[in-house]
Protein backbone atom coordinates (compact mmCIF):
# COMPACT_ATOMS: atom_id res chain seq x y z
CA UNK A 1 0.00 0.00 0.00
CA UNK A 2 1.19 3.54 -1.11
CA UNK A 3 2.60 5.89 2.26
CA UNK A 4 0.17 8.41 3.22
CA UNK A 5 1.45 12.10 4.79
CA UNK A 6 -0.02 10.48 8.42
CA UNK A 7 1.75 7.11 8.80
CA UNK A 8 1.85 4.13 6.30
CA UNK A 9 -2.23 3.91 5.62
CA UNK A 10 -5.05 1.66 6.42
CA UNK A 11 -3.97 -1.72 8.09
CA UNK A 12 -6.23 -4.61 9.05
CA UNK A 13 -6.25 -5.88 12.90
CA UNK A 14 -5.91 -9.57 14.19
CA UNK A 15 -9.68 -9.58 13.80
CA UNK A 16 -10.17 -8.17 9.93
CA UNK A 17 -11.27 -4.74 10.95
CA UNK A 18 -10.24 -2.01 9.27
CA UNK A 19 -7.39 -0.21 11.82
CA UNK A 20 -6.67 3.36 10.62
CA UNK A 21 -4.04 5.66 11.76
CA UNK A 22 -4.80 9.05 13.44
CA UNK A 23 -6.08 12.19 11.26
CA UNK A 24 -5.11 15.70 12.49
CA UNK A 25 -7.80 17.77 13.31
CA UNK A 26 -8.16 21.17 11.92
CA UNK A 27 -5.26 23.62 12.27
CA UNK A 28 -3.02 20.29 13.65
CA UNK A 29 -0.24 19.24 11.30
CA UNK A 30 1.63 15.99 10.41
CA UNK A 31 4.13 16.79 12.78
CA UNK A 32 2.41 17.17 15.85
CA UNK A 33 0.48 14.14 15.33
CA UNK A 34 3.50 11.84 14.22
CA UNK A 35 5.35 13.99 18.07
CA UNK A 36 2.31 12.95 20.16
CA UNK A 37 2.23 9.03 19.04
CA UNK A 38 5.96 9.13 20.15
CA UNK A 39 5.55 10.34 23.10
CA UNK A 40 3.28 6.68 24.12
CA UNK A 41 4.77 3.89 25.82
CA UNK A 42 4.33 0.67 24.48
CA UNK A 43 1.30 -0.19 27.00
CA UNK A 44 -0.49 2.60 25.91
CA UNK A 45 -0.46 2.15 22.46
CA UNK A 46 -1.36 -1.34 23.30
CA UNK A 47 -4.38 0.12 25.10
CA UNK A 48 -5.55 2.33 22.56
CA UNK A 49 -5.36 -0.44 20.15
CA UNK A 50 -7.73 -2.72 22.11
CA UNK A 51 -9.92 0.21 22.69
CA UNK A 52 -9.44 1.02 18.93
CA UNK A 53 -10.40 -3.05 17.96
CA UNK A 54 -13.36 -2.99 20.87
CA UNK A 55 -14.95 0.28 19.14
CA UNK A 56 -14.82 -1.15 15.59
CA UNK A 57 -16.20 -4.42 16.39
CA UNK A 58 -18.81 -2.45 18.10
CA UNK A 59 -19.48 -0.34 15.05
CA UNK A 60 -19.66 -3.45 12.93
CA UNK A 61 -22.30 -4.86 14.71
CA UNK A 62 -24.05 -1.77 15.09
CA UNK A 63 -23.69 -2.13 11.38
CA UNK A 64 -25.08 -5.73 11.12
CA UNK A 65 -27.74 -4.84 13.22
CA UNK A 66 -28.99 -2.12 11.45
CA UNK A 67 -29.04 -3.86 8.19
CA UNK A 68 -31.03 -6.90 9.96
CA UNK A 69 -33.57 -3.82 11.14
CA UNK A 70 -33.73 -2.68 7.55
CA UNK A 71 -34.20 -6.33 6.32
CA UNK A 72 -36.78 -6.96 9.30
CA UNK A 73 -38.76 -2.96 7.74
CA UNK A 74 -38.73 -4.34 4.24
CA UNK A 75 -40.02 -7.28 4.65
CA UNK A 76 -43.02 -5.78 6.82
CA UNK A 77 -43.70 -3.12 3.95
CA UNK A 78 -43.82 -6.52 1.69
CA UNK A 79 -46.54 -7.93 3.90
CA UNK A 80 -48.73 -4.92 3.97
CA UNK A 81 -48.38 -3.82 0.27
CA UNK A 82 -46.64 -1.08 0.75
CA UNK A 83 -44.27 -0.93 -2.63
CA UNK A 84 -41.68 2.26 -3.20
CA UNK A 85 -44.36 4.13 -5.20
CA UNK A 86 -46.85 4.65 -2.37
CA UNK A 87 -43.81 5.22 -0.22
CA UNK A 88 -43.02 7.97 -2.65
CA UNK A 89 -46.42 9.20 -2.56
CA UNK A 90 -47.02 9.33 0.78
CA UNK A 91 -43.62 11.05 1.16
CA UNK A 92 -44.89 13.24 -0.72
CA UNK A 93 -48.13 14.44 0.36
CA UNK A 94 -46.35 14.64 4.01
CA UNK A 95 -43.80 16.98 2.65
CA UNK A 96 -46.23 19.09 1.23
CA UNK A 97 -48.50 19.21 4.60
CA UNK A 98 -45.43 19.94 6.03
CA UNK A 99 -44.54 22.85 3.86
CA UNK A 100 -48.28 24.70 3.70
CA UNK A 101 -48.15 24.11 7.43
CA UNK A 102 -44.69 26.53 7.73
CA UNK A 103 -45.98 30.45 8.76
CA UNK A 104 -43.02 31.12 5.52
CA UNK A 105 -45.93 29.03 3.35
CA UNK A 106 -48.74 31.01 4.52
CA UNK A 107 -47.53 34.37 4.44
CA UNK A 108 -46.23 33.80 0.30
CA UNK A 109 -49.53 32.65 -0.06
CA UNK A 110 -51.33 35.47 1.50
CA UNK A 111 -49.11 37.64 -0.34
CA UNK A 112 -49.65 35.99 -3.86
CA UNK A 113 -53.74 36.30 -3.12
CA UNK A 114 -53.28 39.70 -1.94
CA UNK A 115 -51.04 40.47 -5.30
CA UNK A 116 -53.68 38.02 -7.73
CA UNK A 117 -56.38 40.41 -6.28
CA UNK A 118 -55.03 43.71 -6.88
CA UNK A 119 -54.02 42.33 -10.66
CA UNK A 120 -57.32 41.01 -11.24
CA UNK A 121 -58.65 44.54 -10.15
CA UNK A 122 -56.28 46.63 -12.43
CA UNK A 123 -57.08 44.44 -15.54
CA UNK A 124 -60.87 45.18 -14.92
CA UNK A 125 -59.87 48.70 -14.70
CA UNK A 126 -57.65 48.31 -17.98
CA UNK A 127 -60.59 46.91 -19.68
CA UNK A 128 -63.12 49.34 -18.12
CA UNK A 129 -60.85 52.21 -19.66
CA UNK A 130 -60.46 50.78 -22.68
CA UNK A 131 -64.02 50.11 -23.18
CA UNK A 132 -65.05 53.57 -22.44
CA UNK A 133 -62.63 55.23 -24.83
CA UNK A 134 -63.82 52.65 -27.72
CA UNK A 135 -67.15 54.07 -26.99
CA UNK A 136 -66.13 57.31 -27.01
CA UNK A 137 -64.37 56.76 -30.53
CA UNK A 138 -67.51 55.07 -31.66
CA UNK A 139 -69.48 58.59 -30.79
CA UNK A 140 -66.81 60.64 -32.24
CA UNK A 141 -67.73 62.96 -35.09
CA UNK A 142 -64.85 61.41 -37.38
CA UNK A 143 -65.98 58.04 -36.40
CA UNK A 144 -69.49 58.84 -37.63
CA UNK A 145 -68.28 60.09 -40.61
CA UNK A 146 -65.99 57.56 -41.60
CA UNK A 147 -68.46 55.42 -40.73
CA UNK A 148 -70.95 56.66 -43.29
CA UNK A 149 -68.50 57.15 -46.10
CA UNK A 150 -68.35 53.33 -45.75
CA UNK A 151 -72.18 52.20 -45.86
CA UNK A 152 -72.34 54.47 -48.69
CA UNK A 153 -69.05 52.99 -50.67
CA UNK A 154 -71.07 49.53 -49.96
CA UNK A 155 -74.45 50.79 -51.52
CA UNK A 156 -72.30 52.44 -54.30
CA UNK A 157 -70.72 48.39 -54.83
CA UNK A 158 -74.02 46.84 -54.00
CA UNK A 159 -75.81 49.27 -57.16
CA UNK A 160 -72.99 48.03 -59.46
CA UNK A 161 -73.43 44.53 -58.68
CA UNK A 162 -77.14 44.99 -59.52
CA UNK A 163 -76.66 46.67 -62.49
């Protein structure tokens, strides 16, 4: 195995675990790690390593344990029907309870209706506006008489067609 800045890598114990070397914590260097491993006797380094061994055997069986748990959870979900889509559904309908249950939720929301409101109101004003000035084009003098100079261009065409 390739030499790593913090001893010679990851090393297997008498019992197949994985034993790993110390890792400097933030703002420690190589140095100071590498000076405070010297500074052990033998018997406690021998210490450490048993309490090193004892803490990943415990983790693997924490580990084993777990995945019999998540065996155990799967195979109730099997028995009841419950298959990864309704899972997924039911996921999500809870996240979304949770979200339009936040005070964040409701106030956007209030805010959006408040906002949907006022735009609905100022498009029937637009259109109010916008009627009334058609109208008042319609009623116009110039509209009239434009309006007139067409019906009689179409009974000028309609007496040609006849004749």
């Amino acid at each position: 195995m390739s030499a790593t800045l913090w001893g010679a890598g990851p090393s297997w114990n008498a019992s197949g675990l994985l034993r790993t070397d110390p890792v400097p914590e933030e703002g420690e260097d190589a140095v100071a790690t590498i000076s405070a491993t010297e500074t052990l006797s033998e018997e406690e380094r021998e210490e450490l390593r048993k309490e090193l061994a004892k803490v990943e055997e415990e983790i693997q069986t924490l580990s084993q344990v777990l995945a019999a748990k998540e065996k155990h959870l799967t195979e109730i979900k099997r028995k009841l029907g419950i298959n990864s889509l309704q899972e997924l559904k039911q996921n999500i309908a809870k996240g979304w309870q949770d979200v339009t249950a936040t005070s964040a939720y409701k106030k956007t929301s209030e805010t959006l209706s408040q906002a949907g409101q006022k735009a609905s109101a100022a498009f029937s004003s637009v259109g109010s506006v916008i009627t009334k000035k058609l109208e008042d084009v319609k009623n116009s003098p110039t509209f009239k008489s434009f309006e007139e100079k067409v019906e009689n261009l179409k009974c000028v065409r309609n007496y040609k067609m006849i004749l």
